[in-house]
Protein backbone atom coordinates (compact mmCIF):
# COMPACT_ATOMS: atom_id res chain seq x y z
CA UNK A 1 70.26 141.03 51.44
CA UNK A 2 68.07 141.30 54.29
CA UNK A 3 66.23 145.27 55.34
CA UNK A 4 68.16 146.50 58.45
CA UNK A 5 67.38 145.31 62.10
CA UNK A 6 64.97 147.72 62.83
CA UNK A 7 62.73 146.75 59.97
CA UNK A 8 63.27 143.07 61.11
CA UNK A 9 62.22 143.91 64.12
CA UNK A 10 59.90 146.02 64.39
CA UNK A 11 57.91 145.37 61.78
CA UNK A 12 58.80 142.30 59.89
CA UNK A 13 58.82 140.12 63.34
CA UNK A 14 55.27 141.52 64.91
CA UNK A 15 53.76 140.88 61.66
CA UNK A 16 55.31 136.99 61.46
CA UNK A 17 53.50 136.69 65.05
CA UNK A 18 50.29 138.26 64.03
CA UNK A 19 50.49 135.75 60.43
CA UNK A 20 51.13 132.89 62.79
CA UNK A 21 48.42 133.27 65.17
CA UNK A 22 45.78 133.70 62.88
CA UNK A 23 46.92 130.73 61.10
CA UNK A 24 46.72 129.40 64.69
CA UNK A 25 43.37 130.08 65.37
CA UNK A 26 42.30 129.22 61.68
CA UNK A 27 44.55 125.85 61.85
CA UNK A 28 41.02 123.01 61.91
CA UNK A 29 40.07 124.31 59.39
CA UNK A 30 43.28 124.67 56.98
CA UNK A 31 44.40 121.29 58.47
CA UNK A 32 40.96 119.83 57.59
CA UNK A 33 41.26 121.21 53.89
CA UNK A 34 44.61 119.86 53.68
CA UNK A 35 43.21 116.56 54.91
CA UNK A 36 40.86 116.41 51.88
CA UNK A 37 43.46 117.50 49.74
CA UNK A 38 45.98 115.40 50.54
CA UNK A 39 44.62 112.13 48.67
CA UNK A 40 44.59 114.11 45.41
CA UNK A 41 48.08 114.84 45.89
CA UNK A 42 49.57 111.26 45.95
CA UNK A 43 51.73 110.33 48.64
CA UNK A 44 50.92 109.91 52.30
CA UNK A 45 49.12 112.95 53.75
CA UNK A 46 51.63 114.88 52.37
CA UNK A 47 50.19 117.90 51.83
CA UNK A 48 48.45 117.76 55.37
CA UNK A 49 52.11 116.70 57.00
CA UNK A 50 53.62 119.86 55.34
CA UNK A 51 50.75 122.30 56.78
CA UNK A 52 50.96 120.63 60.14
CA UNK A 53 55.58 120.69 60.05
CA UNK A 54 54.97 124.60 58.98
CA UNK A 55 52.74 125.66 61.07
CA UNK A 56 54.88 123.63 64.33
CA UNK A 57 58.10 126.07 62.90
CA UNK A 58 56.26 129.10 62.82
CA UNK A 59 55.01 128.61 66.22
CA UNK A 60 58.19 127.67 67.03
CA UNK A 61 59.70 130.81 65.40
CA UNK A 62 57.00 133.30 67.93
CA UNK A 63 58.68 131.23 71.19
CA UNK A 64 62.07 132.32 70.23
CA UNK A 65 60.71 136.01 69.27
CA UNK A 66 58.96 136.20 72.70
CA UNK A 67 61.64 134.40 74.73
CA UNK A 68 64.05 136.71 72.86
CA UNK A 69 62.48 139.93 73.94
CA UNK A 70 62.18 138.68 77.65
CA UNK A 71 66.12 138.14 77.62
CA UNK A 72 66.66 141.39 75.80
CA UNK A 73 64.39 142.98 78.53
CA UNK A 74 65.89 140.76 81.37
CA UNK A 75 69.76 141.52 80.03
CA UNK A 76 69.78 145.43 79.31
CA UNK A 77 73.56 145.95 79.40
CA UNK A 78 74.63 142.17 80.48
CA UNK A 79 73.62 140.80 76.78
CA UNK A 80 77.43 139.66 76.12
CA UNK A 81 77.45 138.27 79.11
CA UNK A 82 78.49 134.40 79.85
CA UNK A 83 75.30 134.22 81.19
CA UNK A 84 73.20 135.20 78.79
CA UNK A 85 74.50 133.87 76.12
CA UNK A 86 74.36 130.42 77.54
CA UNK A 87 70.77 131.11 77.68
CA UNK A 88 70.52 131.97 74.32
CA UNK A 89 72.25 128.84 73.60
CA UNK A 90 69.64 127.08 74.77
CA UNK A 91 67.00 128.73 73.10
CA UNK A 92 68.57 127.90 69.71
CA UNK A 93 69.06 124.24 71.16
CA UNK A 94 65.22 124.10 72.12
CA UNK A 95 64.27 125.11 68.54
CA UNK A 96 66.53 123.03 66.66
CA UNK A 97 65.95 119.85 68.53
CA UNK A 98 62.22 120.57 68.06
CA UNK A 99 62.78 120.74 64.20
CA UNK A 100 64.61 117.65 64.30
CA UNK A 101 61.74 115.80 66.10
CA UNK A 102 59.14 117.23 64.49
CA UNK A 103 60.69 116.51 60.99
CA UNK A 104 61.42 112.45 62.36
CA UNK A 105 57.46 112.42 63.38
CA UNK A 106 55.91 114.25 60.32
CA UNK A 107 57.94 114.59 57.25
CA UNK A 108 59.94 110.81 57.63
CA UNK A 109 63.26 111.87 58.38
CA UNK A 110 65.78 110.08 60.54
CA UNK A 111 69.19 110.70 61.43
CA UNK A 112 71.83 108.57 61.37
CA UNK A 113 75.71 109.54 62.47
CA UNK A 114 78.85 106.86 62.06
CA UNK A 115 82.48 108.05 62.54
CA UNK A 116 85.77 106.96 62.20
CA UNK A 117 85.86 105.36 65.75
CA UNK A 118 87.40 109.08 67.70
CA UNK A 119 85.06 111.61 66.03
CA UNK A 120 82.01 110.82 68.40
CA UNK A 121 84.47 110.82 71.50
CA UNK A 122 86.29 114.06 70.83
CA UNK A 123 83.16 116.01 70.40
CA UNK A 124 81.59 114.34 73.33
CA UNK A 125 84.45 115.05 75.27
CA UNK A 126 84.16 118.70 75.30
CA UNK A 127 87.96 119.06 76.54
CA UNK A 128 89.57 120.63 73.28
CA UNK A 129 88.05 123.34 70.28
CA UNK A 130 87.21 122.10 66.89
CA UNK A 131 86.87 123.37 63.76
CA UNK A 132 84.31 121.61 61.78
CA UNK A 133 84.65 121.68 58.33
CA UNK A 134 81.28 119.84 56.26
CA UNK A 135 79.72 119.98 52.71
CA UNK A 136 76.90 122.24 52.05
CA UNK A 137 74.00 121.35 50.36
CA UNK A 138 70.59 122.45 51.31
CA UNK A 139 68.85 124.52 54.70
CA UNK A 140 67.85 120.98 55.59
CA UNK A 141 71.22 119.92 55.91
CA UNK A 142 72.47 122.81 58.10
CA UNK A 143 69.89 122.77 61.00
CA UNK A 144 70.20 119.08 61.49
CA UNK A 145 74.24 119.49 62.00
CA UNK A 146 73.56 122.23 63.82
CA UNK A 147 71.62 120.30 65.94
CA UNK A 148 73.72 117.37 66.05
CA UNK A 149 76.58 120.35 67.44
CA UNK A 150 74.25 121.99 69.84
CA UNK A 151 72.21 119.16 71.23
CA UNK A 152 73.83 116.02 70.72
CA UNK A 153 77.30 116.97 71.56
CA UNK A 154 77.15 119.80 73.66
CA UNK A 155 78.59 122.32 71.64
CA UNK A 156 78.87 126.12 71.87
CA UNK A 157 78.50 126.13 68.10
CA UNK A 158 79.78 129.15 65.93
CA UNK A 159 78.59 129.65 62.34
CA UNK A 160 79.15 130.71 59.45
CA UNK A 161 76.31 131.40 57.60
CA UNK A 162 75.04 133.82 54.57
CA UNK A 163 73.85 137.31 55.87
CA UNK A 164 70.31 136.42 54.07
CA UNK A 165 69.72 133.86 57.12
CA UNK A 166 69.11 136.73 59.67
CA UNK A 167 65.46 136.64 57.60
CA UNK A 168 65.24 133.65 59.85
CA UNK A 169 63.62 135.12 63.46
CA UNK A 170 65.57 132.71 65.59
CA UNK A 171 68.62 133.23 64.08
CA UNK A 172 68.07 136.89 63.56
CA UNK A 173 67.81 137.39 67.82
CA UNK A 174 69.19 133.90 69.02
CA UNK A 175 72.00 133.82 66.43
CA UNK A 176 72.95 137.70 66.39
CA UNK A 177 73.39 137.31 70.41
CA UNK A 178 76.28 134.29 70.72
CA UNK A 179 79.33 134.07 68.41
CA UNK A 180 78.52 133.64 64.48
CA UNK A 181 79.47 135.67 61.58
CA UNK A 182 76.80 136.16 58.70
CA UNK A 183 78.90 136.74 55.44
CA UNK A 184 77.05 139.57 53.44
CA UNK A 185 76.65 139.61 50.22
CA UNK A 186 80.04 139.71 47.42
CA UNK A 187 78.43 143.18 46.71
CA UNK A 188 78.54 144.83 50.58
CA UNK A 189 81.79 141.95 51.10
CA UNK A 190 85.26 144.97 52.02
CA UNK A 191 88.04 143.38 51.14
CA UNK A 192 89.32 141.00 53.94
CA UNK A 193 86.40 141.63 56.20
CA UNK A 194 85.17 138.34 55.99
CA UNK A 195 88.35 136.68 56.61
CA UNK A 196 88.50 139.18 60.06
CA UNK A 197 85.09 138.04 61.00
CA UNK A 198 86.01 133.93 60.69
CA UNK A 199 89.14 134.73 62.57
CA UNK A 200 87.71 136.20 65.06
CA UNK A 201 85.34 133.43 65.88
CA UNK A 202 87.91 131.29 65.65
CA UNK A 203 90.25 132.70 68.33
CA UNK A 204 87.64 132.73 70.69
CA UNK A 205 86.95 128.73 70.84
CA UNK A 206 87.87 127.35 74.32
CA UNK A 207 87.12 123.51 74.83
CA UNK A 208 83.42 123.74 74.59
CA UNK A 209 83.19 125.57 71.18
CA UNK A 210 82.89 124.50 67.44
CA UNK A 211 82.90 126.42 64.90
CA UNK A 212 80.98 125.19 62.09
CA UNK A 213 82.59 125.96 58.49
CA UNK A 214 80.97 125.22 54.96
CA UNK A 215 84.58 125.68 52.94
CA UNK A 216 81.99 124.76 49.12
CA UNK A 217 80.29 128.57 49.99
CA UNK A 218 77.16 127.62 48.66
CA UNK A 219 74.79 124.50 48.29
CA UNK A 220 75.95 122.27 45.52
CA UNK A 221 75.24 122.04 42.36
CA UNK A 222 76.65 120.84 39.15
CA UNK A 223 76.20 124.70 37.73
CA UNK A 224 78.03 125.79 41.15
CA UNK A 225 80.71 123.33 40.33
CA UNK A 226 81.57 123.89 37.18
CA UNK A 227 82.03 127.55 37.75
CA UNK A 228 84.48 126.52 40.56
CA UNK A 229 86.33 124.43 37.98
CA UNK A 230 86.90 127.87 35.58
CA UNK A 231 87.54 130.16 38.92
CA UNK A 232 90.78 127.39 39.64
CA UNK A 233 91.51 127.61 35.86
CA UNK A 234 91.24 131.32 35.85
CA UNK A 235 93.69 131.91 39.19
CA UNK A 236 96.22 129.62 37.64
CA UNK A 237 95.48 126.76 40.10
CA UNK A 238 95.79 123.92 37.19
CA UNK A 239 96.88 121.11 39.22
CA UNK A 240 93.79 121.70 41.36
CA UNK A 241 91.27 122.07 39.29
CA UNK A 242 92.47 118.39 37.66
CA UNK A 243 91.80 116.89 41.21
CA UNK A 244 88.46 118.85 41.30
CA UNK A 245 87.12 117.57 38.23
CA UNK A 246 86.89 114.08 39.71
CA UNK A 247 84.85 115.24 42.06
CA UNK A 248 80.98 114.68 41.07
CA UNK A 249 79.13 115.25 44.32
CA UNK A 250 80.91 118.25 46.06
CA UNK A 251 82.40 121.56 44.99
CA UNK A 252 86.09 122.00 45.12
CA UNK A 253 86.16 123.99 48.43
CA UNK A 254 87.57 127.84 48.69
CA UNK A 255 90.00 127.80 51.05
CA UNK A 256 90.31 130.88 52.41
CA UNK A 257 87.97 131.19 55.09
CA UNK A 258 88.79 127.48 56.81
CA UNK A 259 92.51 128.25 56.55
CA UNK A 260 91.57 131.29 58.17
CA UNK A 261 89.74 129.23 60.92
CA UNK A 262 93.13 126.99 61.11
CA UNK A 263 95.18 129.84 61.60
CA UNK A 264 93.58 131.93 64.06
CA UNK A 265 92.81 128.58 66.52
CA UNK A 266 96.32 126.91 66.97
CA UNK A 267 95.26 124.36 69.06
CA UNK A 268 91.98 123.36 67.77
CA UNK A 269 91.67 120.17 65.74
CA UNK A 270 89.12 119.49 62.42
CA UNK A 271 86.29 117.37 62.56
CA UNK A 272 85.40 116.18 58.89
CA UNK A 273 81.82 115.97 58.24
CA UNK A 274 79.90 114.06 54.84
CA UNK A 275 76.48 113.74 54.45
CA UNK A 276 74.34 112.82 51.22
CA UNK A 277 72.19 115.84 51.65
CA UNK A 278 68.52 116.46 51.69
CA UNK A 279 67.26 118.29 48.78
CA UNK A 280 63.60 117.79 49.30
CA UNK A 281 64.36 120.31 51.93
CA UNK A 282 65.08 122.67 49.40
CA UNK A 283 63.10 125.82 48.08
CA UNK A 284 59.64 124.47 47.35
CA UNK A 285 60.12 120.95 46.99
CA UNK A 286 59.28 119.81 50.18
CA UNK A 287 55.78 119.70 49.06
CA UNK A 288 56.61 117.49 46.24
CA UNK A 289 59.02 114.94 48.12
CA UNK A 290 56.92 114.64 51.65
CA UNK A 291 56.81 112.26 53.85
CA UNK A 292 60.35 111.48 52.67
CA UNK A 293 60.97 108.47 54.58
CA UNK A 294 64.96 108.27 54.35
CA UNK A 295 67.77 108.23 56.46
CA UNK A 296 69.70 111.52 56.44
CA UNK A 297 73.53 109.72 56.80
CA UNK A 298 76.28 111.66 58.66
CA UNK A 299 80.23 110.58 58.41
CA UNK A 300 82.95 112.21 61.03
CA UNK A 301 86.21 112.06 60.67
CA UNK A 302 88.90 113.61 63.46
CA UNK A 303 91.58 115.03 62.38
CA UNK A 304 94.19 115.82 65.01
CA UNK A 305 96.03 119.07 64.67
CA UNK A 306 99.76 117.60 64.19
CA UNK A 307 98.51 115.76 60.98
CA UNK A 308 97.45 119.68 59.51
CA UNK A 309 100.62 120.57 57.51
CA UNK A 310 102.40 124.26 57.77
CA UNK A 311 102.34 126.30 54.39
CA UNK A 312 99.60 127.88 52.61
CA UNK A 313 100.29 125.55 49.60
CA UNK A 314 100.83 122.52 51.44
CA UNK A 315 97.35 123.32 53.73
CA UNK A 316 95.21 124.05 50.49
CA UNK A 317 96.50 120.25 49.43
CA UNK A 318 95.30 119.11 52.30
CA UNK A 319 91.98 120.90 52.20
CA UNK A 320 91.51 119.42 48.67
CA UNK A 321 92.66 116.25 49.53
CA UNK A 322 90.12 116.32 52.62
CA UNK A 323 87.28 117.22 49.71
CA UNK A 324 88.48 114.12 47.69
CA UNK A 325 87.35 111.79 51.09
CA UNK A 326 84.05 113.46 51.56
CA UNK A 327 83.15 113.29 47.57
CA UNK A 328 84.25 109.25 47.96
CA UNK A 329 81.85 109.04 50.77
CA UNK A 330 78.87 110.74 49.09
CA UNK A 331 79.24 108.68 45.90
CA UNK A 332 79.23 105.56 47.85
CA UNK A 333 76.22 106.33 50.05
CA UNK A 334 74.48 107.30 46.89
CA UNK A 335 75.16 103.85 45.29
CA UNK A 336 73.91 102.07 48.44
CA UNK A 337 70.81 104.05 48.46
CA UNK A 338 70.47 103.21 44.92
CA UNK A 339 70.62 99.74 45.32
């Protein structure tokens, strides 16, 4: 859980800007040590291409925070505004494109999107809302499709995202200030308030907006999938959870909060998204796994509204079944990076 807004604020933001420009003004010299370093380390550079990708984001991270407080200080009373908020759109656009790049240039990553041939063009088109429904597994893998919505398509995106994320400066002022919904903890969850929250993003899509969904609820792991497994078992969902356990790569998704989503946005179609993850983006292992030098793969699929069915029962079948595609996809794409 992250301390209240004040303490984020003002005192936990003012002291990320004094950390960062002192590591600023310090930065030859740590680069230089990580220079020397770095051939002890194995790899190429890697420890001096991690210092050098940090240091960009937390620079990065004191843009938004000033840029922020100039909006804030600019939009006294007009912060729900259109207007504003497009602005803060494209602050989060600037900083997640800037991530992207800086990732391509100094920690090896490229990405790489294919679709089922109407995917690309209905999110290009901006002329209809989506839903986007995608696995989860790593921070990596959310800012890149996050910037693949924002900056590559155009996208007023909408997230939902864990309530810990607001730790996060740009998404603690950018992301509080345009339509998203942080999920709090199980322990601080009321009962249905989440639900509310997605549904209310959700009615407010017009043609321009996606909201972004991760229906697994957490990154995945094997741990995280087994205990799905039992929670199916446990509800009485047997049938289910005999689908689910041929599924190796993604968790069996919850289906509450993107039949929710489907609900409360009648006319908005589902965009399908698979992706075989990028765990050296993960907690500390970054250090361990840089440059990475791999392709971070993306599959869309469109999937027009008619084709949803009606029916709780017959819509969690269909969510399932739509978890059955992306866990075919993953398996594949980790056999041909294998070989």
């Amino acid at each position: 859980m992250p301390p209240p807004r004040l303490v984020r604020r003002l005192i936990l933001q003012p002291l990320f800007i004094v950390l960062t420009l002192a590591l600023t003004v310090l930065s030859p010299l740590l680069l230089l040590a990580a220079a020397v370093v770095s051939p002890l380390l194995g790899g190429r550079w890697r420890l001096l291409r991690v210092a050098a990708y940090s240091l960009l984001w937390m620079q990065r991270e004191v843009i938004v925070i000033i840029a922020s407080a100039g909006l804030w200080a600019s939009g006294i009373g007009r912060m729900d505004s259109p207007r504003m908020q497009q602005r803060h759109y494209r602050l989060m656009r600037w900083f997640m494109r800037s991530a992207r790049v800086w990732g391509e240039r100094l920690l090896g990553v490229t990405v790489h999107i294919e679709d089922d041939g109407r995917a690309d063009t209905v999110l290009l088109a901006n002329d209809r809302p989506l839903l986007v429904f995608s696995r989860h597994s790593g921070p990596g893998d959310t800012l890149y499709l996050v910037d693949m919505l924002l900056d590559r398509y155009g996208r007023e995106t909408r997230i939902v995202m864990k309530e810990v994320l607001k730790l996060d400066p740009c998404m603690d002022l950018a992301g509080t200030r345009v339509p998203n919904y942080f999920v709090p903890p199980p322990a601080r969850r009321r009962d249905g308030s989440w639900e509310t929250g997605i549904a209310a993003l959700s009615r407010g899509l017009d043609d321009r907006g996606a909201l972004l969904l991760f229906p697994e609820g957490g990154n995945f792991s094997e741990a995280r999938r087994m205990r799905r497994l039992r929670k199916l078992l446990h509800r009485g969902h047997r049938r289910d959870a005999e689908r689910a356990m041929r599924m190796h790569h993604v968790i069996a998704p919850e289906p509450g909060g993107a039949l929710t989503a489907v609900a409360a946005a009648p006319t908005a179609s589902v965009i399908l998204v698979a992706h075989g993850g990028l765990s050296g983006l993960e907690g500390g292992s970054l250090l361990s796994r840089a440059p990475m030098d791999r392709v971070f793969r993306v599959c869309l699929w469109y999937v027009d509204r008619a084709s949803i069915p009606d029916g709780e029962e017959a819509q969690r079948d269909w969510l399932l079944s739509c978890w059955q595609r992306i866990d075919h996809w993953v398996a594949t794409d980790a056999g041909l990076r294998a070989g």
